[in-house]
Protein backbone atom coordinates (compact mmCIF):
# COMPACT_ATOMS: atom_id res chain seq x y z
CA UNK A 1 113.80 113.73 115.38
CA UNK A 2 110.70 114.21 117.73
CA UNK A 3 107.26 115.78 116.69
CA UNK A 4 108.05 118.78 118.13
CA UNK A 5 112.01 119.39 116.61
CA UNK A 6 110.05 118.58 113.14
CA UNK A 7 107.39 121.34 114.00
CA UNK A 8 110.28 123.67 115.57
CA UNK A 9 112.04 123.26 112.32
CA UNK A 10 109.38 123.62 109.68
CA UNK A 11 108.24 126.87 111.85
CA UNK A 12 112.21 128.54 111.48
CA UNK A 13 111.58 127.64 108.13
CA UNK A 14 108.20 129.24 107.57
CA UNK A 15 109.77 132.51 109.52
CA UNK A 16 112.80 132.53 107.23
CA UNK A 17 110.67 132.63 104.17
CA UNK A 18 108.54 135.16 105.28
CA UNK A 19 111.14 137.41 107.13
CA UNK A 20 112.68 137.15 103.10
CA UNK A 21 109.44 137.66 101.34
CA UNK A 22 108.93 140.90 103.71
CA UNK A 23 112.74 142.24 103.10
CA UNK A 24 111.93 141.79 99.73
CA UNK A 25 108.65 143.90 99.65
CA UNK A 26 110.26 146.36 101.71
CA UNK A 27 112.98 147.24 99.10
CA UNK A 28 110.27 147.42 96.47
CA UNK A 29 108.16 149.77 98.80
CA UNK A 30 111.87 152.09 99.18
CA UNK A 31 112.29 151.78 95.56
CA UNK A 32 108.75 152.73 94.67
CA UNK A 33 109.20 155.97 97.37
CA UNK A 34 112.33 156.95 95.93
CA UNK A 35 111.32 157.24 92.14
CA UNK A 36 107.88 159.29 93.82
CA UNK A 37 110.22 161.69 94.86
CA UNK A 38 112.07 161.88 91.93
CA UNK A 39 108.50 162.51 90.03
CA UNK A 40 108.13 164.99 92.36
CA UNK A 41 110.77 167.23 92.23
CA UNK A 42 110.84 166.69 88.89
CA UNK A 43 107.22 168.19 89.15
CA UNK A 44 108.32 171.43 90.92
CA UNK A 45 110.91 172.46 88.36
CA UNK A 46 108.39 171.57 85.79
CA UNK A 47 105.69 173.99 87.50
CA UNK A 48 108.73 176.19 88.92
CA UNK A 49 109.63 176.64 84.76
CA UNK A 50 105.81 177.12 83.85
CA UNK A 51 105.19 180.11 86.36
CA UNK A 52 108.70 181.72 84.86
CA UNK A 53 107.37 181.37 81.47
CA UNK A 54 103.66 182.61 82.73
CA UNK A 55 105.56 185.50 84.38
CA UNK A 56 107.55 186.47 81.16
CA UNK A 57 103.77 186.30 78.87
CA UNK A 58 102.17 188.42 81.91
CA UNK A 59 105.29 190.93 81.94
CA UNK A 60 105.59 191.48 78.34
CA UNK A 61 104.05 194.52 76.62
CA UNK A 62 101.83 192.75 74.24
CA UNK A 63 102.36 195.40 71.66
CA UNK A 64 106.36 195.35 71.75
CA UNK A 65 106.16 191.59 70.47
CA UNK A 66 107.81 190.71 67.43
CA UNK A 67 104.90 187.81 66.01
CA UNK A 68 101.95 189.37 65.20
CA UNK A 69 99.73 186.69 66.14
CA UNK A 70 101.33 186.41 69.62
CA UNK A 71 100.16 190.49 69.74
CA UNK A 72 96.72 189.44 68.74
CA UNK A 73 96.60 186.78 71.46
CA UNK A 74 97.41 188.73 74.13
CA UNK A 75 95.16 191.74 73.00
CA UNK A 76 92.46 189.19 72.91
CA UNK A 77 93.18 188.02 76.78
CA UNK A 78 93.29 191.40 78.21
């Protein structure tokens, strides 16, 4: 085999391995994107549950509750 086939050769090669090694990163990078947006939708029911329950403490007549302490809590953030 001449100089050049071996150089031709060990050059596919190189390019194989690397066209692999960046197929490789690019599932990691999909991967990585994928469980972000699970975090964040996960995120928006978290804050979409938070505002409900904020909404429900804000609505509620702090003298009509049951717990005393709860009564005293809101009296104290008015």
């Amino acid at each position: 085999m001449s100089n050049l086939g071996k150089i031709s050769l060990f050059l596919f090669i190189v390019l194989v391995a690397l066209s692999c090694m960046v197929y490789r990163q690019q599932e990691q990078i999909d991967a990585m994107q994928e469980r972000i947006q699970q975090l964040q939708d996960s995120n928006a029911r978290i804050q979409d549950r938070l505002e409900k329950l904020q909404n429900q403490i804000y609505d509620l007549d702090e003298n009509q509750h049951p717990d005393p302490a709860v009564r005293r809590f809101l009296n104290s953030t008015n």
